[in-house]
C-alpha atoms as a PDB file:
ATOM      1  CA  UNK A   1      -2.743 -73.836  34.747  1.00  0.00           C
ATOM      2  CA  UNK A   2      -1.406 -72.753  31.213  1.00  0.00           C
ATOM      3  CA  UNK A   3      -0.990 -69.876  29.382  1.00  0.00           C
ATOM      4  CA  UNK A   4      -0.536 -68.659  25.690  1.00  0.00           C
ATOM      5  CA  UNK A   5      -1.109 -66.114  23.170  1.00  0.00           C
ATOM      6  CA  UNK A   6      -1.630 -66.448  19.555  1.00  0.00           C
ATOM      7  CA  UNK A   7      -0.920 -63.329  18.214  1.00  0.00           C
ATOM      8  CA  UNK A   8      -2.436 -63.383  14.442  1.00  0.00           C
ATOM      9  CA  UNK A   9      -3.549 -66.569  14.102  1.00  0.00           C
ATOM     10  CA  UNK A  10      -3.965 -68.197  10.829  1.00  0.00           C
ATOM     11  CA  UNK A  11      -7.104 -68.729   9.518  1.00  0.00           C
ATOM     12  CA  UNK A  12      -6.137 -72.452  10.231  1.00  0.00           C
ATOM     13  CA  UNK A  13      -6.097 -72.219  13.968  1.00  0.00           C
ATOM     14  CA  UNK A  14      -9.354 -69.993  13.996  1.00  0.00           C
ATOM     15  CA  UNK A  15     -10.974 -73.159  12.353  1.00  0.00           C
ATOM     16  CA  UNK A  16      -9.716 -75.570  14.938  1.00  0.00           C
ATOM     17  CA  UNK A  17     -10.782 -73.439  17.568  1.00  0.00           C
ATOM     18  CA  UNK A  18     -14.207 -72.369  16.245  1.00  0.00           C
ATOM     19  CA  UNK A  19     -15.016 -75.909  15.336  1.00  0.00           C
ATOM     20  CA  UNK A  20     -14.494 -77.106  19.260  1.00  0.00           C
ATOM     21  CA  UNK A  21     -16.269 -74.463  20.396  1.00  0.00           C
ATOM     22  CA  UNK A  22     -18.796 -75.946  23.424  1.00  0.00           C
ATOM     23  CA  UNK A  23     -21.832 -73.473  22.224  1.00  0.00           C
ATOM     24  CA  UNK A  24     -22.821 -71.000  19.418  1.00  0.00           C
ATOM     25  CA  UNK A  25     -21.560 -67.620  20.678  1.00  0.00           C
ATOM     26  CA  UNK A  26     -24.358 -65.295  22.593  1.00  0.00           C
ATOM     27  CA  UNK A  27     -21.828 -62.676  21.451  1.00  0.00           C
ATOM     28  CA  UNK A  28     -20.564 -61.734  18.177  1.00  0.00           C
ATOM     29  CA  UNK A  29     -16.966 -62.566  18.038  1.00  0.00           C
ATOM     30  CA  UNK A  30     -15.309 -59.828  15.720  1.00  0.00           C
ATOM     31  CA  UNK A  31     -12.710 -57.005  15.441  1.00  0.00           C
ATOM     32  CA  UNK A  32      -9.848 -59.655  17.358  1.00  0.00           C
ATOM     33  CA  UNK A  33      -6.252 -60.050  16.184  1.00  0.00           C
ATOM     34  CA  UNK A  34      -5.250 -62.232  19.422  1.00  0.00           C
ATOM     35  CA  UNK A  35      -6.495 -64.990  21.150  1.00  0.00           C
ATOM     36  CA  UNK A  36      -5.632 -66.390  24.791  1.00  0.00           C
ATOM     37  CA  UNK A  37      -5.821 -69.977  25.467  1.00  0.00           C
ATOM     38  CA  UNK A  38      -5.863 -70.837  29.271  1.00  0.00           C
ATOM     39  CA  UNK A  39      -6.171 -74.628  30.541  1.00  0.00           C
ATOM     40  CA  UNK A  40      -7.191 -75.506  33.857  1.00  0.00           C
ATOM     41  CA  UNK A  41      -9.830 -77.293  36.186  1.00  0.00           C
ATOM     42  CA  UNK A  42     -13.253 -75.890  35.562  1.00  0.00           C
ATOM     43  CA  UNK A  43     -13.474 -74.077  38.439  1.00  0.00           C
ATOM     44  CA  UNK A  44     -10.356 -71.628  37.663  1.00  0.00           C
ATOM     45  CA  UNK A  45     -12.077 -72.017  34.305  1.00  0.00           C
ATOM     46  CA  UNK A  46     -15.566 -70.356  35.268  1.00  0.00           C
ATOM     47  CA  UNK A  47     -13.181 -67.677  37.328  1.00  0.00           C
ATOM     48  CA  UNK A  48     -10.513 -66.435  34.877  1.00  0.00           C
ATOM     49  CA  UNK A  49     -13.499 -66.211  31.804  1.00  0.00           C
ATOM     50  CA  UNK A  50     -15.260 -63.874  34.319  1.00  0.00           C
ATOM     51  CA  UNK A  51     -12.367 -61.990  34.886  1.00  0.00           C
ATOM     52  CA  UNK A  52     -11.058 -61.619  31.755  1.00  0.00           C
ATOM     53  CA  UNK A  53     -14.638 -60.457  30.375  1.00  0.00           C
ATOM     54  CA  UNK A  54     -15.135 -57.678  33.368  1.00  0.00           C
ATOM     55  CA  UNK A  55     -11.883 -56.198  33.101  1.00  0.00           C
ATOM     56  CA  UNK A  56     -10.650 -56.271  29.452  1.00  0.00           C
ATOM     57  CA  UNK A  57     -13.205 -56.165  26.515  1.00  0.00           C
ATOM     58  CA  UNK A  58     -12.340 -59.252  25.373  1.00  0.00           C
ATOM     59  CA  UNK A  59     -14.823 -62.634  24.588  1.00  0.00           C
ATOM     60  CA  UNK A  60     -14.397 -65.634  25.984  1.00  0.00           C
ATOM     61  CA  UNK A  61     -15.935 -69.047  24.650  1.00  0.00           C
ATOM     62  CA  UNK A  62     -15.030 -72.522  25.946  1.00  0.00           C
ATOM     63  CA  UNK A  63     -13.476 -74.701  23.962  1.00  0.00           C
ATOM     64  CA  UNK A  64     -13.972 -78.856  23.790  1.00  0.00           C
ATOM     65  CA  UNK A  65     -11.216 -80.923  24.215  1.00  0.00           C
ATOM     66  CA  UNK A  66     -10.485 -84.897  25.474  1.00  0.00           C
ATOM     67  CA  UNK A  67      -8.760 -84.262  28.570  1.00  0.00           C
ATOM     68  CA  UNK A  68      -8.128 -87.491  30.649  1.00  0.00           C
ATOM     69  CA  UNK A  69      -7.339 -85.250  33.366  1.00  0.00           C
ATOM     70  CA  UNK A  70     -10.412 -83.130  33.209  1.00  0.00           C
ATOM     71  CA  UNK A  71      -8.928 -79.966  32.672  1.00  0.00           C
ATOM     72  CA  UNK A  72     -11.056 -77.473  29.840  1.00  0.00           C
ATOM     73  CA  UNK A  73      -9.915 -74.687  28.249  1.00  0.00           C
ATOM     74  CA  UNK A  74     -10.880 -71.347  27.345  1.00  0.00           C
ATOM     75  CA  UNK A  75     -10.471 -68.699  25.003  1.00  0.00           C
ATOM     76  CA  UNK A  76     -10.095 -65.169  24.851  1.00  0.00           C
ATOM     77  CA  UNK A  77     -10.423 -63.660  21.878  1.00  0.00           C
ATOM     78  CA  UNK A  78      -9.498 -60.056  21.431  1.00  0.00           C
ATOM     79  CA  UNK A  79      -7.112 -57.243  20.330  1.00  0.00           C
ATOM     80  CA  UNK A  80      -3.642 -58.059  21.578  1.00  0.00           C
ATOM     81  CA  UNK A  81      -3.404 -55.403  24.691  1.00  0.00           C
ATOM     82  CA  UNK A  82      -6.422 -56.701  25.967  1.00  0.00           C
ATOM     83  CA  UNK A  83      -5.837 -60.025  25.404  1.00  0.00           C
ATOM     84  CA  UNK A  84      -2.499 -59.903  27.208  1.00  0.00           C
ATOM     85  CA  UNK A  85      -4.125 -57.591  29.990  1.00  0.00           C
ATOM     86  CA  UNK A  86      -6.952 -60.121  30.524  1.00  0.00           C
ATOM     87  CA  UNK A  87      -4.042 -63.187  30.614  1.00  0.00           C
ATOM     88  CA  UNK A  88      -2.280 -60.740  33.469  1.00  0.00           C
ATOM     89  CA  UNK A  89      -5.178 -59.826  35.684  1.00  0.00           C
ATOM     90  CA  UNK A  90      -6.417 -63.849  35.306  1.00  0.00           C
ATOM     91  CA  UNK A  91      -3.045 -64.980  36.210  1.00  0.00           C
ATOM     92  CA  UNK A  92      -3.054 -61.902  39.575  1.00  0.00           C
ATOM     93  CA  UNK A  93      -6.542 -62.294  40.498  1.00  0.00           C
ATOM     94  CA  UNK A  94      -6.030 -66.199  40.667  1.00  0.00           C
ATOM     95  CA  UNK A  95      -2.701 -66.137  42.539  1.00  0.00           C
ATOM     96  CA  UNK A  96      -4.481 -63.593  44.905  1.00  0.00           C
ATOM     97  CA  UNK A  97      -8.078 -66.034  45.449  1.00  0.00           C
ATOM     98  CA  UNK A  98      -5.407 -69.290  45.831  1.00  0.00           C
ATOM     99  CA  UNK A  99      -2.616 -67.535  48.001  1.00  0.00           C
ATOM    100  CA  UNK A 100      -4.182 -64.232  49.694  1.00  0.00           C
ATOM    101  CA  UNK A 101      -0.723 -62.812  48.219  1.00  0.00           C
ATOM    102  CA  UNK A 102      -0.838 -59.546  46.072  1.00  0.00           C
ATOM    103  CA  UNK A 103       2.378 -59.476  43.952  1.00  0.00           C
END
């Protein structure tokens, strides 16, 4: 799985992501100056946007892409803190569900 955070991103990048977007949003995307991009198999997919949305007050929305490998991506779009915090408690919470190690 892979991380990164775009903090700011240029109006540019908002267009490329918005554009792939899989759906129109059931939630008004707004007030966000950072956005987490996470890329993995569906499954850890479905997981971290349910963990990132219950424990930081940040949106998720999937975003299209041509994987040959049929990984997907999400992202989280948010203030930075929570952004960050969601990328941290996706990146525990999954080590903990894969591992049964806390750490």
């Amino acid at each position: 799985m892979e991380y990164r955070i775009i903090k700011s991103p240029s109006r540019g990048t908002l267009d490329i992501l918005f554009r792939r977007k899989g759906s129109p949003s059931s939630v008004t995307i707004e007030d966000y100056d950072a956005v987490g991009l996470v890329q993995g198999r569906l499954i850890d997919m479905v997981f971290a946007a349910d963990i990132a949305e219950k424990g930081a007050g940040v949106v998720v929305e999937d975003i299209k892409g041509h994987c040959p490998q049929n990984l997907i991506m999400i992202a989280i779009f948010g203030d930075t803190a929570s952004v960050e915090a969601a990328i941290k408690e996706i990146q525990y919470k999954l080590k903990e569900a894969k591992t049964g190690e806390i750490g």
